[in-house]
C-alpha atoms as a PDB file:
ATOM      1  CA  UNK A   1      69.971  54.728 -33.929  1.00  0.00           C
ATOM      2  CA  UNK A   2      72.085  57.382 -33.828  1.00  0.00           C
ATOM      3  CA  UNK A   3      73.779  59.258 -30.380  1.00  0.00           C
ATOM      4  CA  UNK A   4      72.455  62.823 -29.589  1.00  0.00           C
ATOM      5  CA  UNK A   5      75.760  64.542 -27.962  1.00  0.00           C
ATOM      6  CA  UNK A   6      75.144  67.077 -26.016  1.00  0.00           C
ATOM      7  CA  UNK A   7      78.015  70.552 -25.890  1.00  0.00           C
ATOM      8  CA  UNK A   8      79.670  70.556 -22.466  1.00  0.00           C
ATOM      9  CA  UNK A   9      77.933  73.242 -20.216  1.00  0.00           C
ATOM     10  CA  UNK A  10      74.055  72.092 -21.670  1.00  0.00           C
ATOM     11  CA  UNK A  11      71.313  72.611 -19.399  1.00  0.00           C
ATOM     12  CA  UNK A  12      70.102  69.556 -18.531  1.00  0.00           C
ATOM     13  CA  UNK A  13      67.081  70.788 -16.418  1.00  0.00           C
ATOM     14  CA  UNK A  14      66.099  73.553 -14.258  1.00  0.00           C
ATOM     15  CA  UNK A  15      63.533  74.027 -11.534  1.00  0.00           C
ATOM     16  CA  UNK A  16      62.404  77.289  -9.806  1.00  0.00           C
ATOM     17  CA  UNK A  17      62.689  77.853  -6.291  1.00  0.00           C
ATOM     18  CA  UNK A  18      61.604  81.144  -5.482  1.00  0.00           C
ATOM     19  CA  UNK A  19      60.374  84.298  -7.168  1.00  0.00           C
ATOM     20  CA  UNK A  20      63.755  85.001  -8.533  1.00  0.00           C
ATOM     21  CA  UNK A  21      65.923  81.864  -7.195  1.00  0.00           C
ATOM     22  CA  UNK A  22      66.545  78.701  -9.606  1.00  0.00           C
ATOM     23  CA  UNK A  23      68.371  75.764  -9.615  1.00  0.00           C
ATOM     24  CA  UNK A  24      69.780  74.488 -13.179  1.00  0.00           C
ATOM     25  CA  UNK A  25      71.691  70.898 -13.777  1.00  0.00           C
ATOM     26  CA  UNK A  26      74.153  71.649 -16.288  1.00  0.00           C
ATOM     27  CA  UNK A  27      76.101  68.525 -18.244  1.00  0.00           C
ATOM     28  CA  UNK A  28      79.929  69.020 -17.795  1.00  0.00           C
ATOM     29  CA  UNK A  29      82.658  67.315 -19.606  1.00  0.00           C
ATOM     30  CA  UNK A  30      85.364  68.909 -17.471  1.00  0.00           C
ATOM     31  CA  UNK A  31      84.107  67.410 -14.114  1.00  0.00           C
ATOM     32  CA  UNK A  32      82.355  64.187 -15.832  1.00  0.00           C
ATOM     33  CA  UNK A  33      79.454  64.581 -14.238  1.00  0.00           C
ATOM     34  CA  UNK A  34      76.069  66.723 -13.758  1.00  0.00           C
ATOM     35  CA  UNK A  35      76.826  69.774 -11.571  1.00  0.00           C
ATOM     36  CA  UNK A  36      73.776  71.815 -10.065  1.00  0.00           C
ATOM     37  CA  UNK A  37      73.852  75.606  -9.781  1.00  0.00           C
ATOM     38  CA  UNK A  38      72.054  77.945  -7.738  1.00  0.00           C
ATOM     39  CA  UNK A  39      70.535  81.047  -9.379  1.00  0.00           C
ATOM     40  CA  UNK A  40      69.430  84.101  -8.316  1.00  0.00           C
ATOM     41  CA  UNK A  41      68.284  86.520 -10.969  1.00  0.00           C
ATOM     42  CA  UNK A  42      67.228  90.167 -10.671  1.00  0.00           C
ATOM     43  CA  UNK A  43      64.129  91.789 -10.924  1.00  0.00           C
ATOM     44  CA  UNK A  44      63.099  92.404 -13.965  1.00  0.00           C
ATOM     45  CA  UNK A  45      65.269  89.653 -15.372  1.00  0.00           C
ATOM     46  CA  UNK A  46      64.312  87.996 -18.752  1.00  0.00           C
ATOM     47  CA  UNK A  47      66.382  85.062 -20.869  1.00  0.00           C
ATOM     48  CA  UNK A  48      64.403  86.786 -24.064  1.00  0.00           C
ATOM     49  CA  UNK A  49      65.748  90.499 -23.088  1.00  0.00           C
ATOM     50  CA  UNK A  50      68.143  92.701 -25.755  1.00  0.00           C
ATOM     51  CA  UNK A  51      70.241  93.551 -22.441  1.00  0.00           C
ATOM     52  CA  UNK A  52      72.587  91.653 -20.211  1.00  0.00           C
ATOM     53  CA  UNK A  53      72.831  92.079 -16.633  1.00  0.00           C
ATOM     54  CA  UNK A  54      76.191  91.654 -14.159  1.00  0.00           C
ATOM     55  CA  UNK A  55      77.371  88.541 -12.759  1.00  0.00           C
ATOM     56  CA  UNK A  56      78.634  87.621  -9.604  1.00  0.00           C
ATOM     57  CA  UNK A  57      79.950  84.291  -8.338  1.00  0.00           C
ATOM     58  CA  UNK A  58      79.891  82.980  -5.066  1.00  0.00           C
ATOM     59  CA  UNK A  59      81.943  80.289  -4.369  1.00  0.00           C
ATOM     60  CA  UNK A  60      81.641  77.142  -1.501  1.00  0.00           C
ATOM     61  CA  UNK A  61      84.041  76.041   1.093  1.00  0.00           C
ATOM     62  CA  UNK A  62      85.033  72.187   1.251  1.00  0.00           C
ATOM     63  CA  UNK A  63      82.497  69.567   2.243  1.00  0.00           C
ATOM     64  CA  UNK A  64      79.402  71.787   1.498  1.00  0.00           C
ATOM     65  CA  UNK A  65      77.908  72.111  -1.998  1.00  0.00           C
ATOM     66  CA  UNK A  66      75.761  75.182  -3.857  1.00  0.00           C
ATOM     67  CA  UNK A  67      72.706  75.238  -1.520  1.00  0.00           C
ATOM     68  CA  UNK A  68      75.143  76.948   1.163  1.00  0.00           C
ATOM     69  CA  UNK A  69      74.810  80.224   0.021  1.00  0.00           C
ATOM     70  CA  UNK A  70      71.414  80.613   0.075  1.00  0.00           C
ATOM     71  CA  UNK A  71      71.406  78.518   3.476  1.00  0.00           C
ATOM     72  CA  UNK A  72      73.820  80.410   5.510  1.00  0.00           C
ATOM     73  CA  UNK A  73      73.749  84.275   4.481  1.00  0.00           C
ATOM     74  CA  UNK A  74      70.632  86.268   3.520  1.00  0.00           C
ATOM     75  CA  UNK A  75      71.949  86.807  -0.194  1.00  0.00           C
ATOM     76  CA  UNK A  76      68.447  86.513  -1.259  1.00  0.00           C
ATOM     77  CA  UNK A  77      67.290  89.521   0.211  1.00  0.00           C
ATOM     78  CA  UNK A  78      70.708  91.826  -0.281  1.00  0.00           C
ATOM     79  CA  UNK A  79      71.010  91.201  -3.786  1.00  0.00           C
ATOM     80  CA  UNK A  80      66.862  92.216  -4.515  1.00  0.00           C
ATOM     81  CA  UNK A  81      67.363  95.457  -4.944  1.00  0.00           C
ATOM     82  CA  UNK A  82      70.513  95.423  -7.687  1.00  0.00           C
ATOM     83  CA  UNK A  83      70.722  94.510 -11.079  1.00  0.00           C
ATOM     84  CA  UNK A  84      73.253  91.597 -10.951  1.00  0.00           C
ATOM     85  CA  UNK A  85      73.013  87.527 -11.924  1.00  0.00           C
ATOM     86  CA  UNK A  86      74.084  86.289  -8.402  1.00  0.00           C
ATOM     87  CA  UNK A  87      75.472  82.068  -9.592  1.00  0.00           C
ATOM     88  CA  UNK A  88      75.923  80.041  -6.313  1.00  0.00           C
ATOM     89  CA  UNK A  89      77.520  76.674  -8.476  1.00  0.00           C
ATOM     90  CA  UNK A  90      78.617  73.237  -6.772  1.00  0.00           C
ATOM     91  CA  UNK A  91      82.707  73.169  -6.200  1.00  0.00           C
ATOM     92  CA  UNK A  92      82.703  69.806  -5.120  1.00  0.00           C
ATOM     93  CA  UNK A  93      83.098  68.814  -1.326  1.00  0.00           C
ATOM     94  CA  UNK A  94      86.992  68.740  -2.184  1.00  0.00           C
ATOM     95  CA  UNK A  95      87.104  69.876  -6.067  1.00  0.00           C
ATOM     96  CA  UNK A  96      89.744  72.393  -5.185  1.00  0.00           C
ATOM     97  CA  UNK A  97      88.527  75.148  -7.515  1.00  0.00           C
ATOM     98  CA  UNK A  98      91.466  73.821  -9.837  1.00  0.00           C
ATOM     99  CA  UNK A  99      91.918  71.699 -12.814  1.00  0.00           C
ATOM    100  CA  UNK A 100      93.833  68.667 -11.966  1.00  0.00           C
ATOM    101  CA  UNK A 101      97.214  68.038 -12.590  1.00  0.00           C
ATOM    102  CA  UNK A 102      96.972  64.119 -12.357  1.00  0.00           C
ATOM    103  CA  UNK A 103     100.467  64.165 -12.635  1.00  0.00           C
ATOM    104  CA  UNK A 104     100.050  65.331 -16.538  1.00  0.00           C
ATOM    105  CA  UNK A 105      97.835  62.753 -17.529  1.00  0.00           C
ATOM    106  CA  UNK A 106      94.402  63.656 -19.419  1.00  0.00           C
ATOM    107  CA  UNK A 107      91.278  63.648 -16.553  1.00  0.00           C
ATOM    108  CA  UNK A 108      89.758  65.374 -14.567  1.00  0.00           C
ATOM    109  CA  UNK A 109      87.701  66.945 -12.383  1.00  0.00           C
ATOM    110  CA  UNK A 110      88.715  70.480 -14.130  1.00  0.00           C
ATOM    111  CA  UNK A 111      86.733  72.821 -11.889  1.00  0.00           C
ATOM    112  CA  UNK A 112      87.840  76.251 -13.505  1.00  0.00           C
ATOM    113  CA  UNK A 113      86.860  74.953 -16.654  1.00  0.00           C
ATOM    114  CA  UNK A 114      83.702  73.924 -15.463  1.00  0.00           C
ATOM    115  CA  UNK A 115      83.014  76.900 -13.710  1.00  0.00           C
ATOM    116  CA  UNK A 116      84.397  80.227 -15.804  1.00  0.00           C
ATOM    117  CA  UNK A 117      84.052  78.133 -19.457  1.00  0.00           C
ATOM    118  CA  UNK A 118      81.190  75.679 -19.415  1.00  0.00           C
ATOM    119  CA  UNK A 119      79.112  77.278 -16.551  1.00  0.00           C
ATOM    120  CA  UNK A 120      80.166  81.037 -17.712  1.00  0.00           C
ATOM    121  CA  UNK A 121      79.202  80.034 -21.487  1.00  0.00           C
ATOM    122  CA  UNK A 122      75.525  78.588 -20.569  1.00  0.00           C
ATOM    123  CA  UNK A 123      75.469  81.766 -18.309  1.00  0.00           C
ATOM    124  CA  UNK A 124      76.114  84.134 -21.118  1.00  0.00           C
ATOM    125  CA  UNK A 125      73.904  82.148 -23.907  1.00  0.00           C
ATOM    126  CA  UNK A 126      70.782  81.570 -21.647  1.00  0.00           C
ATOM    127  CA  UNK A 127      70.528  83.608 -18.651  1.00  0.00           C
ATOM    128  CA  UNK A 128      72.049  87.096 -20.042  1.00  0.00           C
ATOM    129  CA  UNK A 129      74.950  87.623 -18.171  1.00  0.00           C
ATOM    130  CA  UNK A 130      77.450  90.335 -18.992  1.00  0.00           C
ATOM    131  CA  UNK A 131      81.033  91.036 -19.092  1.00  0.00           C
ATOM    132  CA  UNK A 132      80.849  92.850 -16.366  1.00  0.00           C
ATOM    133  CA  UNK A 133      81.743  90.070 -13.938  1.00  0.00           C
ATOM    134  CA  UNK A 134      83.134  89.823 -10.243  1.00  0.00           C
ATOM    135  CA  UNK A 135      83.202  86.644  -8.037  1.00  0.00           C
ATOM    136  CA  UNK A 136      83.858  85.759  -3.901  1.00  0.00           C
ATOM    137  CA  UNK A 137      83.952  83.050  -1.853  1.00  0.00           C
ATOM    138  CA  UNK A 138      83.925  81.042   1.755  1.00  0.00           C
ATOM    139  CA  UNK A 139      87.001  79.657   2.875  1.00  0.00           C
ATOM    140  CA  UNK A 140      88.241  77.332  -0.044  1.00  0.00           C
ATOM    141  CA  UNK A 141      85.844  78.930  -2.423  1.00  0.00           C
ATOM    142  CA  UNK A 142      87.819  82.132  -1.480  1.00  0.00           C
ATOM    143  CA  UNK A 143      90.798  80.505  -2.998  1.00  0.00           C
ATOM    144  CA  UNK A 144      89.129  79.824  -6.049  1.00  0.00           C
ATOM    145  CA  UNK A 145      87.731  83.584  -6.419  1.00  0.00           C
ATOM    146  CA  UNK A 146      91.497  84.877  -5.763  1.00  0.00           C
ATOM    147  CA  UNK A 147      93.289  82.061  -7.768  1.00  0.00           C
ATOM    148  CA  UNK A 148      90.299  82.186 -10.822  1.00  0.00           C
ATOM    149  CA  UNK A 149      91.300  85.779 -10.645  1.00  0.00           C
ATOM    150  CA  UNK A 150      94.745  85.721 -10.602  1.00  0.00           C
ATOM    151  CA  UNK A 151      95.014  83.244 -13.442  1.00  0.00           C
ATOM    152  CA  UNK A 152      92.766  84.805 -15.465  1.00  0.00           C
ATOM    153  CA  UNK A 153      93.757  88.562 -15.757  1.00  0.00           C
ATOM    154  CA  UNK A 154      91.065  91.310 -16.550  1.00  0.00           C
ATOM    155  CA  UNK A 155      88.449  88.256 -16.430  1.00  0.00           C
ATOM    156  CA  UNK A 156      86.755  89.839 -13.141  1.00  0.00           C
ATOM    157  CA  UNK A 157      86.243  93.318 -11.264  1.00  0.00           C
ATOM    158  CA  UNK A 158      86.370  92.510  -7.951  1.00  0.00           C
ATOM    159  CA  UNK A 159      87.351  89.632  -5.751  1.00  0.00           C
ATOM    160  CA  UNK A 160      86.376  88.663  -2.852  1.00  0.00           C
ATOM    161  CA  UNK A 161      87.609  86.039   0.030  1.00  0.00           C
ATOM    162  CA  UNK A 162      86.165  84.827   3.366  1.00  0.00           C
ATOM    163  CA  UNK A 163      88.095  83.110   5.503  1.00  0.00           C
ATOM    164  CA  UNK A 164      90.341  82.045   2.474  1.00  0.00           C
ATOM    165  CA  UNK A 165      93.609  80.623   2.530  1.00  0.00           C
ATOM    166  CA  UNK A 166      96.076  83.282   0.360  1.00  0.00           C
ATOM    167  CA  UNK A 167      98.782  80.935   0.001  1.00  0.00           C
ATOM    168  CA  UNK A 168      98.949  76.691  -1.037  1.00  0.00           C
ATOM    169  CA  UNK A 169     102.417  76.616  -0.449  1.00  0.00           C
ATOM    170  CA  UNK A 170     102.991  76.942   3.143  1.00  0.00           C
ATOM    171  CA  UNK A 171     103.505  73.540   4.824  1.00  0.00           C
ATOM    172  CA  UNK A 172     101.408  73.565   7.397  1.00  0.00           C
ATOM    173  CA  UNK A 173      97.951  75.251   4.645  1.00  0.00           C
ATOM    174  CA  UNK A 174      99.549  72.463   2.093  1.00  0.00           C
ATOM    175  CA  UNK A 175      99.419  69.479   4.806  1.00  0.00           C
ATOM    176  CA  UNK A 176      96.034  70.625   5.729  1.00  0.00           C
ATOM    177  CA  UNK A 177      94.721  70.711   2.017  1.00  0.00           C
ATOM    178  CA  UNK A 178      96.036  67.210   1.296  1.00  0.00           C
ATOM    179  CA  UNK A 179      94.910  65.694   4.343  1.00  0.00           C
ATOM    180  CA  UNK A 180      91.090  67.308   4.261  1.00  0.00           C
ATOM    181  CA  UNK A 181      91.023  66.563   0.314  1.00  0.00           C
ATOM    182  CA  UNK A 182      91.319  62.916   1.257  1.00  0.00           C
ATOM    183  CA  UNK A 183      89.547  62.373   4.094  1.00  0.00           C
ATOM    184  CA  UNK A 184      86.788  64.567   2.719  1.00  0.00           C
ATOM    185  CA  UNK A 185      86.792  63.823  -1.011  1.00  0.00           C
ATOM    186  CA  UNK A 186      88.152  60.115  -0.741  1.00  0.00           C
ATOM    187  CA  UNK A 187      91.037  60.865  -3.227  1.00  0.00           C
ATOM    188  CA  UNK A 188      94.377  60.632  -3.439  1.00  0.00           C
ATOM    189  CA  UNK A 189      94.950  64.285  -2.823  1.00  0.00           C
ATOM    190  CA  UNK A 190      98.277  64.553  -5.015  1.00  0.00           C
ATOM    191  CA  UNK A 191      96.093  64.019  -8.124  1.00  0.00           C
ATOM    192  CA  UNK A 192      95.528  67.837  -7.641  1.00  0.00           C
ATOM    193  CA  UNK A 193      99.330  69.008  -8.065  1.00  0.00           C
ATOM    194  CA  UNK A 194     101.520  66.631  -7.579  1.00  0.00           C
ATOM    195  CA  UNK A 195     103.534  66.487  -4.576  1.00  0.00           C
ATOM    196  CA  UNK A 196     104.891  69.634  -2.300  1.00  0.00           C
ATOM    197  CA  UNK A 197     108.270  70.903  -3.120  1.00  0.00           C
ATOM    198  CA  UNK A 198     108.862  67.895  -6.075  1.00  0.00           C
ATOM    199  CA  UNK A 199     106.298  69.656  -8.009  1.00  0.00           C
ATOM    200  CA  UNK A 200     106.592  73.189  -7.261  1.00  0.00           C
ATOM    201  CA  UNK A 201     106.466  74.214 -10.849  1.00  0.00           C
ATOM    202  CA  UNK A 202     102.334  73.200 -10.585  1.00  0.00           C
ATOM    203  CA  UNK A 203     101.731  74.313  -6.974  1.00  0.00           C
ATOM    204  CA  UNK A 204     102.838  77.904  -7.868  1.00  0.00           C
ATOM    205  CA  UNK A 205     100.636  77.950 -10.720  1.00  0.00           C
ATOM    206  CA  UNK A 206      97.807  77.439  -8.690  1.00  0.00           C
ATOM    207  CA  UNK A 207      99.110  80.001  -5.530  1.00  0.00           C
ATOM    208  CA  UNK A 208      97.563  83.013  -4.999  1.00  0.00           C
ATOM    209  CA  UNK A 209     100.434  84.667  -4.004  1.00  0.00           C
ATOM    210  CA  UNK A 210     102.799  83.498  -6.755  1.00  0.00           C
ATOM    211  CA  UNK A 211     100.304  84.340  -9.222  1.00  0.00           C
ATOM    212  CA  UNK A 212      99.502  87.815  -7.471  1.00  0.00           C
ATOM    213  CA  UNK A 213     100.786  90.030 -10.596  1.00  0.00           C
ATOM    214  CA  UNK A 214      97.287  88.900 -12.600  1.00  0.00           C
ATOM    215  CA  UNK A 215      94.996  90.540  -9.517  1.00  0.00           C
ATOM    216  CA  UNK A 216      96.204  93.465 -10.697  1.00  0.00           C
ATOM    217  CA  UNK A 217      93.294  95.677 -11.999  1.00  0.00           C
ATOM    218  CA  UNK A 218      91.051  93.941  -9.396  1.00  0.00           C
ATOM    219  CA  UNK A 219      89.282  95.069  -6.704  1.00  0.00           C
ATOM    220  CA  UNK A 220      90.156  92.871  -3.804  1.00  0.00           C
ATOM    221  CA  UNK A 221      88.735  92.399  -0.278  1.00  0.00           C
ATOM    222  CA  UNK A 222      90.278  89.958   2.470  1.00  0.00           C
ATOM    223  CA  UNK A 223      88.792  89.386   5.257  1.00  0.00           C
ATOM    224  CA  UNK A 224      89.675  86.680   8.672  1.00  0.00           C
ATOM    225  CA  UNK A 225      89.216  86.066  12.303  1.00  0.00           C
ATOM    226  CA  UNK A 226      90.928  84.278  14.522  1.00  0.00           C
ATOM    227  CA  UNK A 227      89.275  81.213  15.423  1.00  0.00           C
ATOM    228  CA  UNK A 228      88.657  82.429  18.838  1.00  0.00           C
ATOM    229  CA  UNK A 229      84.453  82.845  19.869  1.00  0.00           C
ATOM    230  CA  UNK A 230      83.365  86.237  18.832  1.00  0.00           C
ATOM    231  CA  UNK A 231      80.388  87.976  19.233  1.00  0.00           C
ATOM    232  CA  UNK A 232      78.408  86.215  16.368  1.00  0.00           C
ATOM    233  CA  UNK A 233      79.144  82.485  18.316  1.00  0.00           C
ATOM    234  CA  UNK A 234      76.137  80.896  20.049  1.00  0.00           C
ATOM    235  CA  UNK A 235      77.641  80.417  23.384  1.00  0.00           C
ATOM    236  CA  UNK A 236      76.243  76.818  23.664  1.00  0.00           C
ATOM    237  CA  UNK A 237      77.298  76.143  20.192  1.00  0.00           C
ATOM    238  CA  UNK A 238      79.620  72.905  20.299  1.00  0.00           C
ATOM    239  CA  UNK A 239      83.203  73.660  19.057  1.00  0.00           C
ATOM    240  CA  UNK A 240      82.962  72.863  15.207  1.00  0.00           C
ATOM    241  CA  UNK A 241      85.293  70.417  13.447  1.00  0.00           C
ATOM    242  CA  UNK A 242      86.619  73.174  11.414  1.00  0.00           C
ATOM    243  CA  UNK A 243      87.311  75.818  14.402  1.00  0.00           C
ATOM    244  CA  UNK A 244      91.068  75.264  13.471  1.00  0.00           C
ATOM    245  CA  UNK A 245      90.965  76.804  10.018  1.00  0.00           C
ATOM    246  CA  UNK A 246      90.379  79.890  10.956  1.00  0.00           C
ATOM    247  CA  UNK A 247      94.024  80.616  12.355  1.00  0.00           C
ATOM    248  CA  UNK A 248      95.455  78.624   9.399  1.00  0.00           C
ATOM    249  CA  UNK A 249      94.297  80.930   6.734  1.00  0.00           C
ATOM    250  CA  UNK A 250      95.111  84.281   8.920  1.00  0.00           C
ATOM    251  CA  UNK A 251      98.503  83.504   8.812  1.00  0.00           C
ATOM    252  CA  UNK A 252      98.900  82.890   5.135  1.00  0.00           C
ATOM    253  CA  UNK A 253      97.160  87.063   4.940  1.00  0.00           C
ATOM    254  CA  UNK A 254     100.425  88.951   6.034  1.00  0.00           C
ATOM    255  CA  UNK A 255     102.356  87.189   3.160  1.00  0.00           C
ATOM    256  CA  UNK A 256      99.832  87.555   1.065  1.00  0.00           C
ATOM    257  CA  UNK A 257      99.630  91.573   1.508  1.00  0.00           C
ATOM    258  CA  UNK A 258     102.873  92.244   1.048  1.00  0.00           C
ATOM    259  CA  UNK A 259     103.582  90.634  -2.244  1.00  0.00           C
ATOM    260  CA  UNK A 260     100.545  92.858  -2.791  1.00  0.00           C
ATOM    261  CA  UNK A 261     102.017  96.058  -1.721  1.00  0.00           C
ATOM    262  CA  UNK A 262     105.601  94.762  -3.804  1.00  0.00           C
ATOM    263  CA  UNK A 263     103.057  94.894  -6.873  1.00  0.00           C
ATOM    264  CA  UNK A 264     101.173  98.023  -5.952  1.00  0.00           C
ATOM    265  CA  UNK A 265      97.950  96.309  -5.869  1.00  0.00           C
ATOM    266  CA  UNK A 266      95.639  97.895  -3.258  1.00  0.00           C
ATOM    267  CA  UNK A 267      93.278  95.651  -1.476  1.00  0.00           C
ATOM    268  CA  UNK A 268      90.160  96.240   1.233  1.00  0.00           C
ATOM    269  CA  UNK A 269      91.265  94.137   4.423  1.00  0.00           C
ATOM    270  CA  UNK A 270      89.187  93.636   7.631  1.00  0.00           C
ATOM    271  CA  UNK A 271      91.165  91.593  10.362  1.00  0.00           C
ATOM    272  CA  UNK A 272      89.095  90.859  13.283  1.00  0.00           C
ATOM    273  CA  UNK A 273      90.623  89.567  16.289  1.00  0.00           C
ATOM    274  CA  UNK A 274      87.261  87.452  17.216  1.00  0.00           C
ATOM    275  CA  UNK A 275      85.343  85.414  15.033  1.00  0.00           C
ATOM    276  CA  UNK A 276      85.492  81.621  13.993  1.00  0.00           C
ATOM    277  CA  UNK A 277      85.312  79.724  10.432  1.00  0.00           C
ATOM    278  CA  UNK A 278      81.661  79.960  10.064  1.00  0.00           C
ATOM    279  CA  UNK A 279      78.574  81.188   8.315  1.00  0.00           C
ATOM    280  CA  UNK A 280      77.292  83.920  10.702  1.00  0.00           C
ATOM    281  CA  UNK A 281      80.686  86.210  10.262  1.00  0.00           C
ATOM    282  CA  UNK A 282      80.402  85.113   6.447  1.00  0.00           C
ATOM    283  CA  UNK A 283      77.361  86.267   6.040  1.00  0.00           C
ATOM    284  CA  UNK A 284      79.036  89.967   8.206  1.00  0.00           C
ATOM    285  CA  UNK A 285      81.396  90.341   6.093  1.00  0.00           C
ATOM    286  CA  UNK A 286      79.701  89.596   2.231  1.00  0.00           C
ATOM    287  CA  UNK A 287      77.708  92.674   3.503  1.00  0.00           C
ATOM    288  CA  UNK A 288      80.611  94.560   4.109  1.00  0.00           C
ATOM    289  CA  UNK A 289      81.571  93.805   1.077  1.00  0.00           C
ATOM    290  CA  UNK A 290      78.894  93.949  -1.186  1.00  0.00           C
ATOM    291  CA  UNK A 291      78.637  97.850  -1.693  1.00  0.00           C
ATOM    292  CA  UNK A 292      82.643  97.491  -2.746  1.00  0.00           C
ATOM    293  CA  UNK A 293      81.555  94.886  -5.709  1.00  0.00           C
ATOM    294  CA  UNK A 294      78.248  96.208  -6.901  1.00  0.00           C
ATOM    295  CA  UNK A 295      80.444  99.611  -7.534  1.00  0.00           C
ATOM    296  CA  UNK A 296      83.089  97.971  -9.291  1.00  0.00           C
ATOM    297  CA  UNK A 297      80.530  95.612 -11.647  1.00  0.00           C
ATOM    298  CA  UNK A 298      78.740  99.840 -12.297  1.00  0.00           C
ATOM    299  CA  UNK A 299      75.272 100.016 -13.381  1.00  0.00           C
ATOM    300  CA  UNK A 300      73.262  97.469 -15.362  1.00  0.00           C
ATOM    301  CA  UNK A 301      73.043  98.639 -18.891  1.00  0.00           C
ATOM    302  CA  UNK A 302      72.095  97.420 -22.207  1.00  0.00           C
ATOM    303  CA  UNK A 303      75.019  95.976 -24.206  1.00  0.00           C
ATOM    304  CA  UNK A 304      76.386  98.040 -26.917  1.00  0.00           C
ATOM    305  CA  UNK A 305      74.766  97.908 -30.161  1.00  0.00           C
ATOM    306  CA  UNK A 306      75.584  97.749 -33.841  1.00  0.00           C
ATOM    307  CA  UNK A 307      74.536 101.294 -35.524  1.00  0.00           C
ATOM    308  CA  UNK A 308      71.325 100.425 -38.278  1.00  0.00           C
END
C-alpha cells in the first residue's frame, strides 16, 4: 500500500474558536513535529477571496506556547477593526526562534524555517496573506521578530520587541539563555550555537546587533522596564520567577541603539523606569505600538492583477 507524504507546512486540522479566531495544526519537517497556530482573521476575511490581506506575527516568550497571546493582551478586540491576518504560532517553550546549529550536523528543531517558510507558505496558499508583512514579540519572541528581521532583509515592515533581549552575545544574556534553554527545554543548550566565544562565527549570525545592517528599511519599536513593580503590578502579586529578566534585556538596549544610530536606522523606543517582565505592560505597550505597524503594513488592498 503505498505512503501518502504530506509537503512540510500541510494543515493537518483546524478548529474555530471564535467568530474570527482559529487554531490550525500544521505538519512541519523543520521542527519534526505538529506545531499549532493561533489565528485571528479580519472581518470580512475569506480563504476563496481574489484579495489578500496583511500579516502580522506575534511571537511567544520561553516556557509559554501560542495560546499566550490571546490569553494575556486583548489582541482580539484591537485588531477587529483592521484589515490584517494577526498569526499567534507555537515557538517552543525553549525553540529559540533559530534554526539549530547542532554543531553542523543535519537536525533540527529549525524554528525560522518553520515559522517564515512552512508556516508563511500555508499562510499565503490558504488563508490569503499578503506581502505586506510585519511581526513582534514578548521577551524571547522579541528576539525572534528582530533577529527574523535582521536576517531576512526587506522580508517585514515593521518590528516589534517587548521586553526582548537585543543582544545573544553578552555573557551574562548568553549564560542566562543557556541555562533557561536547559532547564526549561531539557536540552543541551549548545545544540543551538555552539559554545560562547569558540563559536562566535554562529552566535553573531544569530545577534541582533551584529546583524543590525538587515533592519534597515524597517520600522522598529523597543520597548523595556526595569524589573522594579510599576503601576500595572498587583500589589499582592507574588514576585514571579522571571522578575530578573527584565533588567537583563534593558541593558543589552543601549548597545543595541547605538549600532543603530552607527547605521542610521531610526527606531521608536519607550524606556520606562517601572514595570516588570510580564503580560499586563505587554499588553501597554503592543497598543502603543500597534498604530506604528498597521501604518507601515498601509491599507488592505486587492493584489495586483494581470491586464485581460
Amino acid at each position: 500500500m503505498a505512503i501518502t507524504r504530506r509537503p512540510p507546512g500541510s494543515l493537518l486540522g483546524e478548529r474555530r474558536l471564535g467568530s474570527r479566531l482559529y487554531e490550525l495544526d500544521v505538519a512541519s519537517d523543520a521542527v519534526g513535529r505538529t506545531v499549532k497556530v493561533r489565528l485571528l482573521v479580519p472581518e470580512g476575511w475569506s480563504r476563496e477571496a481574489d484579495r489578500t490581506w496583511p500579516l502580522l506575527y506575534l511571537f511567544h516568550g520561553g516556557a509559554d506556547d501560542h495560546r499566550s497571546w490571546t490569553r494575556g493582551t486583548d489582541v482580539e478586540r484591537l485588531s477587529a477593526r483592521h484589515g490584517v491576518i494577526v498569526a499567534m504560532p507555537d515557538g517552543g517553550v525553549a525553540g529559540g526562534y533559530t534554526n539549530w546549529w547542532n554543531f553542523g550536523r543535519p537536525g533540527g528543531p529549525a524554528w525560522e524555517t518553520f515559522h517564515l517558510h512552512e508556516l508563511g507558505g500555508l499562510l499565503r496558499q490558504a488563508y490569503r496573506a499578503g506581502e505586506a508583512q510585519a511581526v513582534a514579540g514578548v521577551s524571547g519572541g522579541g528576539y525572534g521578530a528582530l533577529i527574523y528581521a535582521a536576517r531576512n532583509p526587506g522580508r517585514f515592515r515593521y518590528a516589534a520587541a517587548f521586553s526582548s533581549p537585543c543582544t545573544i552575545r553578552s555573557p551574562v544574556v548568553s549564560t542566562a539563555l543557556l541555562l533557561a534553554t536547559w532547564r526549561v527545554g531539557k536540552v543541551n543548550p549548545l545544540r543551538m550555537w555552539g559554545v560562547p566565544v569558540v563559536h562566535d562565527r554562529v552566535w553573531r549570525s544569530f545577534d541582533p546587533t551584529c546583524m543590525a545592517e538587515g533592519l534597515r528599511g524597517t520600522g522598529l519599536y523597543l520597548s523595556a522596564g526595569t524589573g522594579r513593580r510599576g503601576p500595572l503590578d498587583p500589589p499582592d502579586d507574588p514576585i514571579d520567577h522571571a522578575a530578573g529578566a527584565e533588567p537583563i534585556v534593558r541593558r543589552t538596549v543601549p548597545r543595541f541603539l547605538r549600532r543603530l544610530r552607527g547605521l542610521g536606522i531610526p527606531a521608536t523606543v519607550h524606556l520606562y523606569d517601572r514595570g516588570t517582565h510580564s503580560w499586563p505592560y505587554w499588553n501597554r505597550e503592543l497598543h502603543h505600538a500597534w498604530p506604528l505597524i498597521m501604518e507601515a503594513l498601509g491599507p488592505d488592498r486587492p493584489p495586483d492583477r494581470a491586464p485581460d
